[in-house]
C-alpha atoms as a PDB file:
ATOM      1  CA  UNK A   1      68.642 104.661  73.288  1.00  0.00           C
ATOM      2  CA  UNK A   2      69.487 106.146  76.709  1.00  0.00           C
ATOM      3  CA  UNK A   3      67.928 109.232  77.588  1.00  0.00           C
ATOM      4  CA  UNK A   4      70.070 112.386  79.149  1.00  0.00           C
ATOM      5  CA  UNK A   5      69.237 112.838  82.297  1.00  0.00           C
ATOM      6  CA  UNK A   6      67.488 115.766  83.296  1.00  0.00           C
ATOM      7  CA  UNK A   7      68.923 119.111  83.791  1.00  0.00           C
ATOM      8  CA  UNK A   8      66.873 120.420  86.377  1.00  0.00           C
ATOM      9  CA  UNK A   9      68.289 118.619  89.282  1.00  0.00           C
ATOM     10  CA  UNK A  10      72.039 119.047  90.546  1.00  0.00           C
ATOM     11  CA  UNK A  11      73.828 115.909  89.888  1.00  0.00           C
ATOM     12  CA  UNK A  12      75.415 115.016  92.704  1.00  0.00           C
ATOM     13  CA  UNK A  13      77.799 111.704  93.400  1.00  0.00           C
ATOM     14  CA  UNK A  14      80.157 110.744  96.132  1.00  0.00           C
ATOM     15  CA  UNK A  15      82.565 109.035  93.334  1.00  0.00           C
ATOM     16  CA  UNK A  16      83.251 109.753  89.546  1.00  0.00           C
ATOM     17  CA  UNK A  17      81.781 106.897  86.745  1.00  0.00           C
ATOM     18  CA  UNK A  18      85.292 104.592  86.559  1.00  0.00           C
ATOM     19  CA  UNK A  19      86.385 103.185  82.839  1.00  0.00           C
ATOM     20  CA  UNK A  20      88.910 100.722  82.224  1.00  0.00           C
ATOM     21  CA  UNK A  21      91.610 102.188  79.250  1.00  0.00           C
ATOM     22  CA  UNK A  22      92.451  98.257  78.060  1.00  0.00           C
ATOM     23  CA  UNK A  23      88.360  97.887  77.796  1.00  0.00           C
ATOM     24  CA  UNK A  24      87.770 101.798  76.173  1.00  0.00           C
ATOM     25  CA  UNK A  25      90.572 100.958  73.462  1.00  0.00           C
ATOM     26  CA  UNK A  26      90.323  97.342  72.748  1.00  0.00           C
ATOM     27  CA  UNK A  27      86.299  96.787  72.199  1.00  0.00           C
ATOM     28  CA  UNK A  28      83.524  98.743  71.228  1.00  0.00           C
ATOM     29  CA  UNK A  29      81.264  98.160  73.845  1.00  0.00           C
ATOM     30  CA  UNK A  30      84.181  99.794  76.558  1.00  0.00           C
ATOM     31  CA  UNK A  31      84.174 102.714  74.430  1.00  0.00           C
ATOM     32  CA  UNK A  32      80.400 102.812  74.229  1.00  0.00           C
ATOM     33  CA  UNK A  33      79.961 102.456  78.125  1.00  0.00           C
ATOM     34  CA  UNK A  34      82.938 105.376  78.714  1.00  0.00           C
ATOM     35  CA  UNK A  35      80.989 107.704  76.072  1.00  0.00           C
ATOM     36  CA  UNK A  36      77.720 107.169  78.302  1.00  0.00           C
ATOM     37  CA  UNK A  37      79.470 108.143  81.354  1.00  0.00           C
ATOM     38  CA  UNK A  38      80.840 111.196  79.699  1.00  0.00           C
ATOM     39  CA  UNK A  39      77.381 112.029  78.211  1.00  0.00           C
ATOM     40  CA  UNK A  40      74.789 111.340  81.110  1.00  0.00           C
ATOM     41  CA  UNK A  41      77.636 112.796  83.804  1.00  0.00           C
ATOM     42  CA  UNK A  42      79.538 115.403  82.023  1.00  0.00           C
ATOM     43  CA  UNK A  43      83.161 113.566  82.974  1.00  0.00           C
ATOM     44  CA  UNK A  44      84.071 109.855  83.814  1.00  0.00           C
ATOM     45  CA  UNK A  45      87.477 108.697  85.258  1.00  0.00           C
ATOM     46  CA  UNK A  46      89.821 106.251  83.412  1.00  0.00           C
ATOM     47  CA  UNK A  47      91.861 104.238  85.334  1.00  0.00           C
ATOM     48  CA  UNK A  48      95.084 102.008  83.970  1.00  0.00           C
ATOM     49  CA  UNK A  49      96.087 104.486  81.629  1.00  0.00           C
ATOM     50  CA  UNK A  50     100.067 103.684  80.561  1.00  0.00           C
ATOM     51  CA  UNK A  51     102.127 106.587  81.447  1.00  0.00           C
ATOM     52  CA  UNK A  52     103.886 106.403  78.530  1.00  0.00           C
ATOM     53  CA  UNK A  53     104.857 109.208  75.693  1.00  0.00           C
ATOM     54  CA  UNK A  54     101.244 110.170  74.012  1.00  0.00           C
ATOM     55  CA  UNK A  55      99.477 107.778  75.549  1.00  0.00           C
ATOM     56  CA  UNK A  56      96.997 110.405  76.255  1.00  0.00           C
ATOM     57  CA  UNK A  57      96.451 111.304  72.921  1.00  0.00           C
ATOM     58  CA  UNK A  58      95.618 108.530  71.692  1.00  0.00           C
ATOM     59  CA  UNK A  59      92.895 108.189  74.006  1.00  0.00           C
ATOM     60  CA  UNK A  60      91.463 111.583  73.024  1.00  0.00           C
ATOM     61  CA  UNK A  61      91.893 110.227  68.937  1.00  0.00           C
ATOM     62  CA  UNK A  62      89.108 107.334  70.397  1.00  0.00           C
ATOM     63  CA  UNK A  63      86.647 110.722  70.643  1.00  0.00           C
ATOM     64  CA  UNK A  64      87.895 113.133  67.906  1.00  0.00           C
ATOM     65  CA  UNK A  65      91.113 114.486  66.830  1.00  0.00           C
ATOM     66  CA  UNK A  66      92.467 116.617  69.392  1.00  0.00           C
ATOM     67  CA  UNK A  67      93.040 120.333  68.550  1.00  0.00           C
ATOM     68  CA  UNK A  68      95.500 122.812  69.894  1.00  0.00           C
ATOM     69  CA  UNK A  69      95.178 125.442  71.362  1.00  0.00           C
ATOM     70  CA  UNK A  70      97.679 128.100  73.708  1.00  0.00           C
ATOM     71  CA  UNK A  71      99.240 125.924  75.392  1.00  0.00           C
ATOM     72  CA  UNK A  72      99.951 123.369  72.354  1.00  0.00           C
ATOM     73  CA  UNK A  73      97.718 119.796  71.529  1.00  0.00           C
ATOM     74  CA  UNK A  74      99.458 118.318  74.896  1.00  0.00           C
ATOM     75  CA  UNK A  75     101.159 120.363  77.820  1.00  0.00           C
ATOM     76  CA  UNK A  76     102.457 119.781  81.444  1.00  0.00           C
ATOM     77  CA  UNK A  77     100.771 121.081  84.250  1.00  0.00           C
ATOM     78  CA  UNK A  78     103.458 121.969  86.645  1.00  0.00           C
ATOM     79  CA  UNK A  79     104.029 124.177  89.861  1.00  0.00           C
ATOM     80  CA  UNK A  80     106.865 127.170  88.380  1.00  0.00           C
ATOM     81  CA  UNK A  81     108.137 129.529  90.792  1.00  0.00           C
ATOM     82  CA  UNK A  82     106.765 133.351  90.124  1.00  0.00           C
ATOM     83  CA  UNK A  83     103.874 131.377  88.075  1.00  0.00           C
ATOM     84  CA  UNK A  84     102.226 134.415  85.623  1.00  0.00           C
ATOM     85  CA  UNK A  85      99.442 131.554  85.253  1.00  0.00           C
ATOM     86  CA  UNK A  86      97.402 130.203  87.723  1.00  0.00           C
ATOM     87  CA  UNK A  87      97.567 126.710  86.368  1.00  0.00           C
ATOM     88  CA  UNK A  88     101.099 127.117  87.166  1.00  0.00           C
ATOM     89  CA  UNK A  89     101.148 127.778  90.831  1.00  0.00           C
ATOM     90  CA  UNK A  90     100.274 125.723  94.107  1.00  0.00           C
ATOM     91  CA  UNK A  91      97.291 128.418  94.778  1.00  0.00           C
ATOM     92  CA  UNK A  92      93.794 127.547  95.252  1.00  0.00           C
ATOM     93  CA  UNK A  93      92.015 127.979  92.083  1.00  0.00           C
ATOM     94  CA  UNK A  94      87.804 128.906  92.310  1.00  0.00           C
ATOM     95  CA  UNK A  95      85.212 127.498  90.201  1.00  0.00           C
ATOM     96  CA  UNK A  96      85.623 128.452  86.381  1.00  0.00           C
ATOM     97  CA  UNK A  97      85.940 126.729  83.147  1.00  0.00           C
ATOM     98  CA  UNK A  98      89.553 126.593  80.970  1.00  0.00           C
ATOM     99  CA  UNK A  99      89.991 129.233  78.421  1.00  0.00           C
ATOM    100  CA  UNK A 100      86.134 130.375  78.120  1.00  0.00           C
ATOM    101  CA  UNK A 101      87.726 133.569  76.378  1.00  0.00           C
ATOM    102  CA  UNK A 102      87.985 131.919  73.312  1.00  0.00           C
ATOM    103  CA  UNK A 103      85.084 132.301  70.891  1.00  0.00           C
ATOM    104  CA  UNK A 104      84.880 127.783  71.024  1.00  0.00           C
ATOM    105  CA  UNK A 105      86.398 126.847  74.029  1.00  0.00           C
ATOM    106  CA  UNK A 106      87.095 123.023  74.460  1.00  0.00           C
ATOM    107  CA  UNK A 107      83.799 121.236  74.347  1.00  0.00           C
ATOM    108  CA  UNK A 108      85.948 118.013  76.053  1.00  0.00           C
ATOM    109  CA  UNK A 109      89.192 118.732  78.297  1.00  0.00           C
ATOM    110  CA  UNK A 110      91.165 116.021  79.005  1.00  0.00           C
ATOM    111  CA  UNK A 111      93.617 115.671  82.406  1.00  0.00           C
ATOM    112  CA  UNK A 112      96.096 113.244  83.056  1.00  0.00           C
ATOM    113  CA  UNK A 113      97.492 113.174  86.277  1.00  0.00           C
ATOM    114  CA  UNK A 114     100.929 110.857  85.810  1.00  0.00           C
ATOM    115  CA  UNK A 115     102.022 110.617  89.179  1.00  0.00           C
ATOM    116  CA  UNK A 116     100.540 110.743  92.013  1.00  0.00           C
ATOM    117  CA  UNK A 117     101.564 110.953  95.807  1.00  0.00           C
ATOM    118  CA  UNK A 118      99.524 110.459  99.000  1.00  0.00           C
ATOM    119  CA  UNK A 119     101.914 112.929 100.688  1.00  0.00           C
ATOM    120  CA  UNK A 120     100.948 115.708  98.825  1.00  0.00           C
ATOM    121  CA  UNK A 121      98.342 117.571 100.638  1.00  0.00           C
ATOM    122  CA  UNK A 122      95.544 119.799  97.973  1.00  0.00           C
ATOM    123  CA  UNK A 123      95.600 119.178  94.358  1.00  0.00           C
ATOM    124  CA  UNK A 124      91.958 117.997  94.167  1.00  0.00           C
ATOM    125  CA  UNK A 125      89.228 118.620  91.379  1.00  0.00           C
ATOM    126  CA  UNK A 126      85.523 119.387  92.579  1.00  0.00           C
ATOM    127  CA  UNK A 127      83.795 119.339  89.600  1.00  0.00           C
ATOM    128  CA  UNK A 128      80.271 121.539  89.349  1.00  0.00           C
ATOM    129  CA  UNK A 129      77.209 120.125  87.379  1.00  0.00           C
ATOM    130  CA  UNK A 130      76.260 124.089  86.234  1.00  0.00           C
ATOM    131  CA  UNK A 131      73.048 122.458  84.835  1.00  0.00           C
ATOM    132  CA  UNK A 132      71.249 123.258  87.587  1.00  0.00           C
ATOM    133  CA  UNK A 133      72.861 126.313  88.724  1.00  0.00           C
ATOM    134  CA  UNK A 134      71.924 127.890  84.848  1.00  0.00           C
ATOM    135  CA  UNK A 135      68.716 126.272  85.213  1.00  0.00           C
ATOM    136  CA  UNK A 136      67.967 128.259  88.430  1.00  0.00           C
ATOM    137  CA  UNK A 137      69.390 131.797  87.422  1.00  0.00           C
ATOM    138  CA  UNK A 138      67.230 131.034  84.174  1.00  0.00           C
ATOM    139  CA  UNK A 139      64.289 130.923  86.778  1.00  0.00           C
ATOM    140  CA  UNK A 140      65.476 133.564  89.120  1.00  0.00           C
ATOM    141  CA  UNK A 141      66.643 136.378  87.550  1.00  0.00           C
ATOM    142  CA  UNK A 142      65.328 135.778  84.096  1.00  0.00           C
ATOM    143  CA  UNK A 143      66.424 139.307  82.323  1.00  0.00           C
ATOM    144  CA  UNK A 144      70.101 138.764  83.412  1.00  0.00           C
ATOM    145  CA  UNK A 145      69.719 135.355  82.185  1.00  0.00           C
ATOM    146  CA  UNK A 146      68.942 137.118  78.852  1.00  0.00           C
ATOM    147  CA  UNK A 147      71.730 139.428  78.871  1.00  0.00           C
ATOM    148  CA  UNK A 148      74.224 136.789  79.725  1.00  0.00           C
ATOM    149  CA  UNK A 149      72.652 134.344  77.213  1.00  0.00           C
ATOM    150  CA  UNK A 150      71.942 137.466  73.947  1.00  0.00           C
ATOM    151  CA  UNK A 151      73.968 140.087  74.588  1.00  0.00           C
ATOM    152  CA  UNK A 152      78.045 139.253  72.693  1.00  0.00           C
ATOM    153  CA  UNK A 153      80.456 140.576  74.438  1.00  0.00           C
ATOM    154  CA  UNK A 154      84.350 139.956  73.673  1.00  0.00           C
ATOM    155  CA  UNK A 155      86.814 138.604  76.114  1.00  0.00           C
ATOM    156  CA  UNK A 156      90.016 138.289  76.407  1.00  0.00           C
ATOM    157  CA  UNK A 157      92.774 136.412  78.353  1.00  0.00           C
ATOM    158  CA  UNK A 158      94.329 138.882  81.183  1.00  0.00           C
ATOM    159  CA  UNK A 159      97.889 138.564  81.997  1.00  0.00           C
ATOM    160  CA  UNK A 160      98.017 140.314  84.783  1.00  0.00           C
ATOM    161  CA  UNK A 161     100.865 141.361  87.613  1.00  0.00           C
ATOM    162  CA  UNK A 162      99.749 138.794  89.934  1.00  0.00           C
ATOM    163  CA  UNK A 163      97.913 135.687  89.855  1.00  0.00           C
ATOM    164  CA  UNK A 164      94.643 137.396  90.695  1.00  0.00           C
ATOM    165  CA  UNK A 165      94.797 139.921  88.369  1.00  0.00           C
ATOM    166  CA  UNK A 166      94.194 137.418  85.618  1.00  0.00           C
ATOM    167  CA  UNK A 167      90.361 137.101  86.520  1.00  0.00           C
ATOM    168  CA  UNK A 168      89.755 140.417  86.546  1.00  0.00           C
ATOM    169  CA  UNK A 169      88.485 140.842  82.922  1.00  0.00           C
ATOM    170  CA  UNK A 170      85.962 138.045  83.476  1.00  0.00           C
ATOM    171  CA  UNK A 171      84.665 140.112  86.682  1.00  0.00           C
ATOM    172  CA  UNK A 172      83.781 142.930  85.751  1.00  0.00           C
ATOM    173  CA  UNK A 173      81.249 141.516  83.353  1.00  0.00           C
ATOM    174  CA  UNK A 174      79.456 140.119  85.733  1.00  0.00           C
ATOM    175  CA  UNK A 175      79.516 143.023  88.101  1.00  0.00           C
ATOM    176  CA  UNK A 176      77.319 145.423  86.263  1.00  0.00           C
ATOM    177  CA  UNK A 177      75.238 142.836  85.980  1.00  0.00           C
ATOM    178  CA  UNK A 178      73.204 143.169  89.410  1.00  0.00           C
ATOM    179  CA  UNK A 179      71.366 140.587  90.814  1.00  0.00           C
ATOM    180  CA  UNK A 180      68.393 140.749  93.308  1.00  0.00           C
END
């Protein structure tokens, strides 16, 4: 048995853990290895996925069965004009985590990127090991730690006028909570 690696110290890597789809679905030992890299890293990239219809899903089946949620099981990700969602639009999106107003967000998100081309310019994930970064407000500010980590507080998703009007909700939390 492997043990997790430790929380304490930001995980950082210049390239994601790579899985194979034809090895993940056809033997147990590729699904084993891709679970490993999804445990010990948080994410793992698999290449040679078909981009054919539900494809995708029945790569998530492998894990668990997928559940909906408000977009549907399975949704595109596409650039609308006059997006009311930021997932929607070509702008810049900051650090957060998908649909964390919901009482269990997803616990695995899955993104499937069907085409590709290298004459797009932005469209690229950074991915943040928080780990660390809870691990050091923990030790830092230890009372707002507490509040953030006792106190409930409801949430709610914000459809504002513009784009960043839908993070507002999620803001003001965190401003009267002062840090020092």
């Amino acid at each position: 048995h492997e043990e997790r690696r430790k929380k304490e110290t930001p995980l950082i890597t210049e390239s994601l853990p790579i899985s194979d789809y034809h090895e993940v679905m056809s033997s147990n030992e590729g699904y084993y290895e891709w679970m490993k890299q999804v445990n010990f890293f948080g994410m793992s990239l698999l290449k040679n996925v078909p981009t054919i219809d539900r494809q995708m899903v029945k790569v998530c089946e492998k894990i668990a069965d997928p559940q909906p949620h408000a977009y549907r099981t399975v949704f595109d990700v596409v650039t609308v004009e006059n997006a009311c969602d930021a997932a929607y639009s070509d702008a810049e999106l900051i650090f957060h985590m998908d649909q964390n107003y919901f009482e269990s967000p997803p616990g695995i998100q899955v993104l499937f990127c069907l085409k590709f081309d290298y004459c797009v310019e932005g469209g690229e994930s950074v991915l943040v090991d928080t780990y660390p970064v809870v691990e050091e407000l923990r030790r830092k500010h230890p009372k707002q730690f507490e509040v953030l980590t006792h106190v409930p507080y409801f949430t709610h998703r914000s459809y504002g006028e513009t784009l960043n009007d839908q993070f507002v909700e999620s803001a003001e939390i965190f401003s009267s909570i002062h840090f020092v």
